[in-house]
Each structure stands twice: as structure tokens, then as C-alpha cells.
N, C-alpha and C. Protein backbone atom coordinates (compact mmCIF):
# COMPACT_ATOMS: atom_id res chain seq x y z
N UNK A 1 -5.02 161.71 72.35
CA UNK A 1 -4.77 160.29 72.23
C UNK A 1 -3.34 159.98 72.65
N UNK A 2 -2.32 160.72 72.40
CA UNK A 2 -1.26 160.66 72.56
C UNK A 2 -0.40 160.76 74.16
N UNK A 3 -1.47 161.06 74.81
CA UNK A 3 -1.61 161.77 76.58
C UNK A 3 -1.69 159.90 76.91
N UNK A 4 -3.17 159.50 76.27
CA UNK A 4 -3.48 158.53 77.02
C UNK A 4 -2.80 157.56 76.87
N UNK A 5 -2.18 157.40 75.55
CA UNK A 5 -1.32 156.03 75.03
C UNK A 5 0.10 156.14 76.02
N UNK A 6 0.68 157.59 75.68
CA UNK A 6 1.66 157.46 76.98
C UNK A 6 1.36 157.01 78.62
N UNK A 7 0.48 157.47 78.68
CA UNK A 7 0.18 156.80 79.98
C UNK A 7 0.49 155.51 80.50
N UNK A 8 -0.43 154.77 79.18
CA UNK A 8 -0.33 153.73 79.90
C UNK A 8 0.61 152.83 79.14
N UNK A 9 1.76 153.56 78.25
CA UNK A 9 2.82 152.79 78.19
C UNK A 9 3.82 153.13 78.91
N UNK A 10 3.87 154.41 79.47
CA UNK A 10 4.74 154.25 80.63
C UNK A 10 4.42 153.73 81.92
N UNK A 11 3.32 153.39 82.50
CA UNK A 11 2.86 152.86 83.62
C UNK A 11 3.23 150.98 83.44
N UNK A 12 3.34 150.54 81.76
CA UNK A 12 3.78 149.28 81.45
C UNK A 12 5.14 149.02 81.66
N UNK A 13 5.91 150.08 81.34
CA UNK A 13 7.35 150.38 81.35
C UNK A 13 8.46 150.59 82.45
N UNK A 14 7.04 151.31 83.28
CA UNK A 14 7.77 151.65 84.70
C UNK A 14 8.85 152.84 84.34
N UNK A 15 9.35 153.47 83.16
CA UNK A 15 9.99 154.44 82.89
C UNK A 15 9.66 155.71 83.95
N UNK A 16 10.63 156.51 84.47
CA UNK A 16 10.41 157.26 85.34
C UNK A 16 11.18 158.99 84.92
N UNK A 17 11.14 159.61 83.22
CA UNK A 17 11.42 159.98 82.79
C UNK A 17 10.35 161.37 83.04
N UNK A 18 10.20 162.01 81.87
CA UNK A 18 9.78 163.22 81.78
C UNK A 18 8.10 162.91 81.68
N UNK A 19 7.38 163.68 82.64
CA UNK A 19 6.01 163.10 82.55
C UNK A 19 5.01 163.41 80.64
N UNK A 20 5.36 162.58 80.00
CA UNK A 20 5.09 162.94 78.94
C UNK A 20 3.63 162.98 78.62
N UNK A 21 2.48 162.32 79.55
CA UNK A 21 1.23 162.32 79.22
C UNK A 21 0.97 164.09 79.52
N UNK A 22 1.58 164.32 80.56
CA UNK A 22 1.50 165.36 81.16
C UNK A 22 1.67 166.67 79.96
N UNK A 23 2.50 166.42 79.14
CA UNK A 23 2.78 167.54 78.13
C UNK A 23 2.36 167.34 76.87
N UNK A 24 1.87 166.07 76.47
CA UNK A 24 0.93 166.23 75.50
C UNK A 24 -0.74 166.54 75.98
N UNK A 25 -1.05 166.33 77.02
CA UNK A 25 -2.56 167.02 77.27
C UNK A 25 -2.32 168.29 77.51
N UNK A 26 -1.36 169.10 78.07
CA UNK A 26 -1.40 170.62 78.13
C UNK A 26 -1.00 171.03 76.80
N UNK A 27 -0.50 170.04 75.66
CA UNK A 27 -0.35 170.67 74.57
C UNK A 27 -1.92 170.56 73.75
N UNK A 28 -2.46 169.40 74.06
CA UNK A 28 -3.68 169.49 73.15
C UNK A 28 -4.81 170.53 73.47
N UNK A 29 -4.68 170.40 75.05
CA UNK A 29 -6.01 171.83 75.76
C UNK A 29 -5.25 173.25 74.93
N UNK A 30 -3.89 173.08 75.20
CA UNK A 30 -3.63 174.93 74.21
C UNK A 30 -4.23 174.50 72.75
N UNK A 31 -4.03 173.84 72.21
CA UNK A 31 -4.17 173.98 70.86
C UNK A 31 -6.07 173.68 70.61
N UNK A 32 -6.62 173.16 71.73
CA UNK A 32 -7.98 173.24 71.31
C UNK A 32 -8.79 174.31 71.83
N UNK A 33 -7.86 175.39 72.42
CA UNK A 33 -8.61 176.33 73.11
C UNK A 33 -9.04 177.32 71.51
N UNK A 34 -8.43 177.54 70.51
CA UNK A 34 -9.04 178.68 69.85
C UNK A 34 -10.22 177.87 69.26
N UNK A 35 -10.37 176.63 68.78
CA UNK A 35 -11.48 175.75 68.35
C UNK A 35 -13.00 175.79 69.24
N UNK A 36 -12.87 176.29 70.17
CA UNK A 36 -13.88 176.17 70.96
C UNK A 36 -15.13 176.81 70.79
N UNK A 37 -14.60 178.11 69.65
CA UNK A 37 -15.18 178.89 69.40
C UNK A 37 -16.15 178.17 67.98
N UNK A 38 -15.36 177.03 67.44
CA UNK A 38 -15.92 176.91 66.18
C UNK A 38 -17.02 175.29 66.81
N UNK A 39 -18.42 175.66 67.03
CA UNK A 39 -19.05 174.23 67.15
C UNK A 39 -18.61 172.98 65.76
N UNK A 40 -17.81 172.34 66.29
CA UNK A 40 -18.06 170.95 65.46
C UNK A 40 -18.25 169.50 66.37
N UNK A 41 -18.31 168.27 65.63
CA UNK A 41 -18.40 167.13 66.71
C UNK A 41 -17.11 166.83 66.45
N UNK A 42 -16.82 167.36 66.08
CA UNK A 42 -14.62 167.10 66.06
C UNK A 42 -14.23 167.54 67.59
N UNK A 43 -13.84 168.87 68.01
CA UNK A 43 -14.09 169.51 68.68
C UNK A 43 -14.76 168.94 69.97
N UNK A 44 -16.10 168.63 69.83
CA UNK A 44 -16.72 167.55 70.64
C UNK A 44 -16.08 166.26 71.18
N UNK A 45 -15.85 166.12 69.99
CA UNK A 45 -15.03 164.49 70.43
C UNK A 45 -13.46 164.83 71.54
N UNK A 46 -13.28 166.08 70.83
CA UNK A 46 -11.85 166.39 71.63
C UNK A 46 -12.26 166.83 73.28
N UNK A 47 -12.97 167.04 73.13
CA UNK A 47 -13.31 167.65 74.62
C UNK A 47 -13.26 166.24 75.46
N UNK A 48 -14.09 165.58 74.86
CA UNK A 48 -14.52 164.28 75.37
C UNK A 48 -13.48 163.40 76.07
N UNK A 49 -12.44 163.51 74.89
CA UNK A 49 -10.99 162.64 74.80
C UNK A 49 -10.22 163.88 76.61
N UNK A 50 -10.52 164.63 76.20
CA UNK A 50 -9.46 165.43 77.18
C UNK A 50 -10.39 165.21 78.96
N UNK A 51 -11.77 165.11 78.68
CA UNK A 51 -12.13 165.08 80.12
C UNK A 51 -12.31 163.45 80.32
N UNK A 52 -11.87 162.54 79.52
CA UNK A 52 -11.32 161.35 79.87
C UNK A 52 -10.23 160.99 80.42
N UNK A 53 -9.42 161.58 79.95
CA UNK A 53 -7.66 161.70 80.56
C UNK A 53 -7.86 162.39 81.98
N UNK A 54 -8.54 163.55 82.08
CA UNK A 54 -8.03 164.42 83.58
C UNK A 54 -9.34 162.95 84.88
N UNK A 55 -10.02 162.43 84.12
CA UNK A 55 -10.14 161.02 84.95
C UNK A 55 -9.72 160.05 85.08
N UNK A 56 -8.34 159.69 84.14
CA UNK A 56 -7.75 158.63 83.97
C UNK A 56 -6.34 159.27 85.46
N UNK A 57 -6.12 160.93 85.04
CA UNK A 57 -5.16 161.23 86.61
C UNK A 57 -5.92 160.91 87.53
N UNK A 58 -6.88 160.93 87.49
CA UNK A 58 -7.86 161.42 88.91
C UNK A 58 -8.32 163.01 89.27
N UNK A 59 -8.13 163.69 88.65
CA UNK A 59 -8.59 165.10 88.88
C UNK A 59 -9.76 165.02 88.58
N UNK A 60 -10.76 164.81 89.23
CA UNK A 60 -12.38 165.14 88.98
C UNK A 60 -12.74 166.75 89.20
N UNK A 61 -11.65 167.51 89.07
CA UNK A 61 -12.52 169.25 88.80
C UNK A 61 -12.11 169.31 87.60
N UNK A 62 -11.01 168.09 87.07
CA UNK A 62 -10.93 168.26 85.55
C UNK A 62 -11.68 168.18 84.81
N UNK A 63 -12.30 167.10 85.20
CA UNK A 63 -12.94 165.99 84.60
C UNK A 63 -14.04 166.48 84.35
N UNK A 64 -15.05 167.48 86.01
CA UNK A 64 -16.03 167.88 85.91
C UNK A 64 -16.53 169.18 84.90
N UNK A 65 -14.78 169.90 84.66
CA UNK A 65 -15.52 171.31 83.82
C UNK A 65 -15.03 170.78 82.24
N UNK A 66 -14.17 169.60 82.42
CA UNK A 66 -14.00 169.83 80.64
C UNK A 66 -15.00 168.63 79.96
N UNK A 67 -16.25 167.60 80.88
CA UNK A 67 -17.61 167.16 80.65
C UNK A 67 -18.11 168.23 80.63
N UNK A 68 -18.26 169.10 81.41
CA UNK A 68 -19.31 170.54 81.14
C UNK A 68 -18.68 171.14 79.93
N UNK A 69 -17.87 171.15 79.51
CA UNK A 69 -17.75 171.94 78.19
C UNK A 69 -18.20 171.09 77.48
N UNK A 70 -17.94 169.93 77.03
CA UNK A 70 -18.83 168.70 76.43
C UNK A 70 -20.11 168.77 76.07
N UNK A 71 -20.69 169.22 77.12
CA UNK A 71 -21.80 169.10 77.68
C UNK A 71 -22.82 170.48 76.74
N UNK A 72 -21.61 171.57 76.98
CA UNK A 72 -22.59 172.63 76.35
C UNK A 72 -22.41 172.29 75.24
N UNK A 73 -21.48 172.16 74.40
CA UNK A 73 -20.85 171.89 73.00
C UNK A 73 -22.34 171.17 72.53
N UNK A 74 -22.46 169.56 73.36
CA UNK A 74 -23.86 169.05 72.73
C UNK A 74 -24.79 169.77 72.07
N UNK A 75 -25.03 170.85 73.63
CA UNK A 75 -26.36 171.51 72.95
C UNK A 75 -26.31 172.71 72.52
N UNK A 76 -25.25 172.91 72.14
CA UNK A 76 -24.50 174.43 70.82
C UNK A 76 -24.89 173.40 69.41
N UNK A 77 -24.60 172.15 69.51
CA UNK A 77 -24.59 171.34 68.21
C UNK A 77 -25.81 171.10 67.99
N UNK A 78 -26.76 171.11 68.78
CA UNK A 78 -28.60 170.42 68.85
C UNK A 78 -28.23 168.97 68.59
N UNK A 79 -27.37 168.67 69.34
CA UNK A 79 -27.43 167.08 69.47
C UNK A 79 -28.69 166.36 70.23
N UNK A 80 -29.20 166.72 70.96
CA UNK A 80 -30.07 166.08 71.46
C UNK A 80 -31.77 166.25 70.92
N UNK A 81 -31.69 167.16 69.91
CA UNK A 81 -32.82 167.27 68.93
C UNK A 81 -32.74 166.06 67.65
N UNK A 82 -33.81 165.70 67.25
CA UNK A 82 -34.04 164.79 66.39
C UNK A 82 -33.31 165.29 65.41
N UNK A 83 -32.17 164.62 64.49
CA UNK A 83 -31.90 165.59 63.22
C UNK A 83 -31.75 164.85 62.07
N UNK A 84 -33.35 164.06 61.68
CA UNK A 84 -33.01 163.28 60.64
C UNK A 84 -33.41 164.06 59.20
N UNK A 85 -32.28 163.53 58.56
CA UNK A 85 -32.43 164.13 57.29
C UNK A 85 -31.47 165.19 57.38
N UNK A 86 -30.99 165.66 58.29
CA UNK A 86 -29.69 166.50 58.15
C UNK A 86 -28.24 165.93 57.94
N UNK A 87 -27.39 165.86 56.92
CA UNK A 87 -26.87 166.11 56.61
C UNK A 87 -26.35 163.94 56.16
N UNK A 88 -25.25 163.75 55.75
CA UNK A 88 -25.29 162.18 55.05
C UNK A 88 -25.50 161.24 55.76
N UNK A 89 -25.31 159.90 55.98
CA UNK A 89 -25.07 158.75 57.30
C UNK A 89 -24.11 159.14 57.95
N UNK A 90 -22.81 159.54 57.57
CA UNK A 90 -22.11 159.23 58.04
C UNK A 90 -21.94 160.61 59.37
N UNK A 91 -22.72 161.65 59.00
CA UNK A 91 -22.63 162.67 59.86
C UNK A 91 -23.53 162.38 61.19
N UNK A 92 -25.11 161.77 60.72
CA UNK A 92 -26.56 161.28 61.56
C UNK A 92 -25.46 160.44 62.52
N UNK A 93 -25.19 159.35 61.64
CA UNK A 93 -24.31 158.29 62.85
C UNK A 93 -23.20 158.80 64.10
N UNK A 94 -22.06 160.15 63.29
CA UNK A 94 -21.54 160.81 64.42
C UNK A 94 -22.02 161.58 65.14
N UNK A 95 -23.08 161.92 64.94
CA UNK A 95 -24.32 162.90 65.57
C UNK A 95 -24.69 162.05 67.06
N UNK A 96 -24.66 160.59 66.47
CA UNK A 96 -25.39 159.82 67.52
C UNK A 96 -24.57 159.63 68.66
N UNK A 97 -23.77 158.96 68.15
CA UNK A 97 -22.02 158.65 68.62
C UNK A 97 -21.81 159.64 69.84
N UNK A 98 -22.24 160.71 69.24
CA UNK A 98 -21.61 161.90 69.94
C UNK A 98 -22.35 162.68 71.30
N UNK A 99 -23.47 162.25 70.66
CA UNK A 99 -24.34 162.71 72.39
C UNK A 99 -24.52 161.43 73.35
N UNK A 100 -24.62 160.32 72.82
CA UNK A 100 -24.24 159.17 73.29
C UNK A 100 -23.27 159.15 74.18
N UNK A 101 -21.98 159.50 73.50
CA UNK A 101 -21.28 159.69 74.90
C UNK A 101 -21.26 160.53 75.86
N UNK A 102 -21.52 161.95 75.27
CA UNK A 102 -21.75 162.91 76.11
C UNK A 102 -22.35 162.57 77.22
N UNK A 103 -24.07 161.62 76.73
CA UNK A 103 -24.78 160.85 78.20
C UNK A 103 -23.79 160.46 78.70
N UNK A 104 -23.72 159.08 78.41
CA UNK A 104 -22.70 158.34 79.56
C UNK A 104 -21.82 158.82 79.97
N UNK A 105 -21.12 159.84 79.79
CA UNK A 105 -20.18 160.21 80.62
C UNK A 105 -20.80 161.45 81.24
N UNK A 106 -21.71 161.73 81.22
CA UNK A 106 -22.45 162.49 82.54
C UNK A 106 -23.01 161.79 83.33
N UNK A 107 -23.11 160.51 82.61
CA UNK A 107 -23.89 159.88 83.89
C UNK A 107 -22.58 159.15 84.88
N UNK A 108 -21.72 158.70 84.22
CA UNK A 108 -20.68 158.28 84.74
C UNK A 108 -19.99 159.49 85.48
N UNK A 109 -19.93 160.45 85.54
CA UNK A 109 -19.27 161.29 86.12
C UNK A 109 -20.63 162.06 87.48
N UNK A 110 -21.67 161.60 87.21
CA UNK A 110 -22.99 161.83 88.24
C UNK A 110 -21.91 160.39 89.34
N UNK A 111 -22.20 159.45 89.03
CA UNK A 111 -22.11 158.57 89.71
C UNK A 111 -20.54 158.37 90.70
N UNK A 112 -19.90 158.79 89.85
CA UNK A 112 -18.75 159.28 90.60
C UNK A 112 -17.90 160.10 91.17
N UNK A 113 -18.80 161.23 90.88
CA UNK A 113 -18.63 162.64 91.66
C UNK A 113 -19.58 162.55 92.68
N UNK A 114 -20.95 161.90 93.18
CA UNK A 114 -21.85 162.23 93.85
C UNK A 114 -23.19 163.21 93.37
N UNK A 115 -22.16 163.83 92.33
CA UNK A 115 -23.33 165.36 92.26
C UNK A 115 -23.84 164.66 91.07
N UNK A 116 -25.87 165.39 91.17
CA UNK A 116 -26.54 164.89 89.80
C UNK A 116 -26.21 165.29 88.24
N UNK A 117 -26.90 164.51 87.56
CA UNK A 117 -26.99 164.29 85.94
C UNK A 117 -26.90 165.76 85.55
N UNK A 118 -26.26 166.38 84.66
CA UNK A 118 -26.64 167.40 84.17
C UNK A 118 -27.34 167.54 82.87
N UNK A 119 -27.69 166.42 82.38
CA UNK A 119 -28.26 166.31 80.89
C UNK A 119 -29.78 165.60 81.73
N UNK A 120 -30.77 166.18 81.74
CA UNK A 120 -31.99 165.90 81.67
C UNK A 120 -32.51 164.57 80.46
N UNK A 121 -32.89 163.61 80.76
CA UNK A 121 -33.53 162.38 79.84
C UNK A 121 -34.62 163.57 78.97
N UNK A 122 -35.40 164.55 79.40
CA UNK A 122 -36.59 164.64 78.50
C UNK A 122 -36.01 165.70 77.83
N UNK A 123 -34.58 165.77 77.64
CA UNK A 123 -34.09 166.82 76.73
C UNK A 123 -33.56 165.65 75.16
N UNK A 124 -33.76 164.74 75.80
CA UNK A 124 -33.60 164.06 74.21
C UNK A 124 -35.24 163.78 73.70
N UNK A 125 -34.91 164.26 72.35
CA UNK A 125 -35.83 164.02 71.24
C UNK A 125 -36.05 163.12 70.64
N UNK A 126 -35.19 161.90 70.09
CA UNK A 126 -34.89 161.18 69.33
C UNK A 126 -34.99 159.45 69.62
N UNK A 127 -34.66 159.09 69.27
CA UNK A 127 -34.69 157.49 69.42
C UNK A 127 -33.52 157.13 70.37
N UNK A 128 -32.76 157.79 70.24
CA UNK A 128 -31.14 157.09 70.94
C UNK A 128 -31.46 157.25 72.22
N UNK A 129 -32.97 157.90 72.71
CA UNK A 129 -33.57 158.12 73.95
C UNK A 129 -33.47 156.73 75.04
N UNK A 130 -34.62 155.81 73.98
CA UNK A 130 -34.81 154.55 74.36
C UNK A 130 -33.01 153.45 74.87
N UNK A 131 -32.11 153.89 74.03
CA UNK A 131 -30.88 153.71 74.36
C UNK A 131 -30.10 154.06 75.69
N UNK A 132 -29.94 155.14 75.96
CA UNK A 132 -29.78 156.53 76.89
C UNK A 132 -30.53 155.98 78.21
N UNK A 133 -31.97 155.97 78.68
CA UNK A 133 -32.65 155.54 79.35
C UNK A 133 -31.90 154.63 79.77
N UNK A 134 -31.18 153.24 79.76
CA UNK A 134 -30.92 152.00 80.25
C UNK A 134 -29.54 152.49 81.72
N UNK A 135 -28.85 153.58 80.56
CA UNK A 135 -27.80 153.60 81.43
C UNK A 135 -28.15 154.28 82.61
């Protein structure tokens, strides 16, 4: 978060100082590399946040392998399996949240890389299907 907020307060600022987005995303990829090992949608979400930024530079081989880590993370988590009744609201709802974006930003990253979807539609189980489908 701290990558992206600099960004675009120095791009407001016009400051021409030390590239600071630049050293808080190489600080957050070190510090989320031993996590990678542990599936959570924390974790998830971080991936998410980080292959947002390497598209906010423009690096789309960033963009493309740290969505693919995203991507597997989903289905390390069985996000795209029905999982009701597992675990409170507030987990079901980040559950949703969370492959939710995973879609759209595969599909968004299909559409702007050229290359196809890597999340298959008939790999969702669930209702957030009918959702998913539009985009």
C-alpha cells in the first residue's frame, strides 16, 4: 500500500527524490517471500496488491507472474469451490472478495497482455459464478 500511495503522491508532487515506491515494493516482495509458503487470503490479498503495482509501472512480466502466483494461491485456498458453512461471515465474504478479484484481474490482465484467461469459468463452483461470467 505504501508503494502505491507513494506513487501517486509523488507523481502529484512532481518531487524528483529517491524512488520511494520503488523501495517499499522490493521491501514488501522480501518480506512476503517466506509467507508464501503459509496459504492464507492475507497473503492472497498481498500478492494481489503487489501484481497491481508492477501494472501501475508498467512491467507486465511483473504483473503476469505475481497474478500467477495469485492465481495458484486461489486454488491452494479452494477458492473457487463452494465453501459454505466453512468457517464465520466474515471469512465466506473474504473468501468471495478474494477469488473475485483474482477473476478480474485475470481477466484484466488476458485483455491486456493479449494472452488467454488462465482461470477457466467451469472451475467455479459457487454462485459468485453468475457474477464472474459478466466480466
Amino acid at each position: 500500500m505504501a508503494a502505491i500511495s507513494e506513487r501517486l503522491k509523488l507523481s502529484q508532487s512532481g518531487w524528483n527524490g529517491d524512488d520511494m515506491p520503488d523501495v517499499y515494493s522490493e521491501r514488501a516482495k522480501m518480506l512476503l517471500l517466506p509467507h508464501l509458503a503459509l496459504r492464507s487470503v492475507d497473503t492472497l490479498f498481498t500478492l494481489l496488491l503487489i501484481a497491481y503495482l508492477e501494472f501501475a509501472c508498467d512491467r507486465d512480466s511483473g504483473l503476469w507472474s505475481w497474478s500467477g502466483l495469485a492465481i495458484r494461491m486461489s486454488y491452494d485456498l479452494g477458492l473457487h469451490k463452494c465453501s459454505d458453512g466453512i468457517g464465520d461471515e466474515e471469512q465466506i465474504a473474504q473468501r468471495a472478495k478474494g477469488v473475485l478479484a483474482v477473476v478480474c484481474l485475470d481477466r484484466f490482465t488476458s485483455c491486456g497482455t493479449g494472452r488467454g484467461a488462465t482461470i477457466p469459468m467451469e472451475h467455479m463452483e459457487h454462485e459468485i459464478r453468475s457474477h464472474i461470467c459478466a466480466v
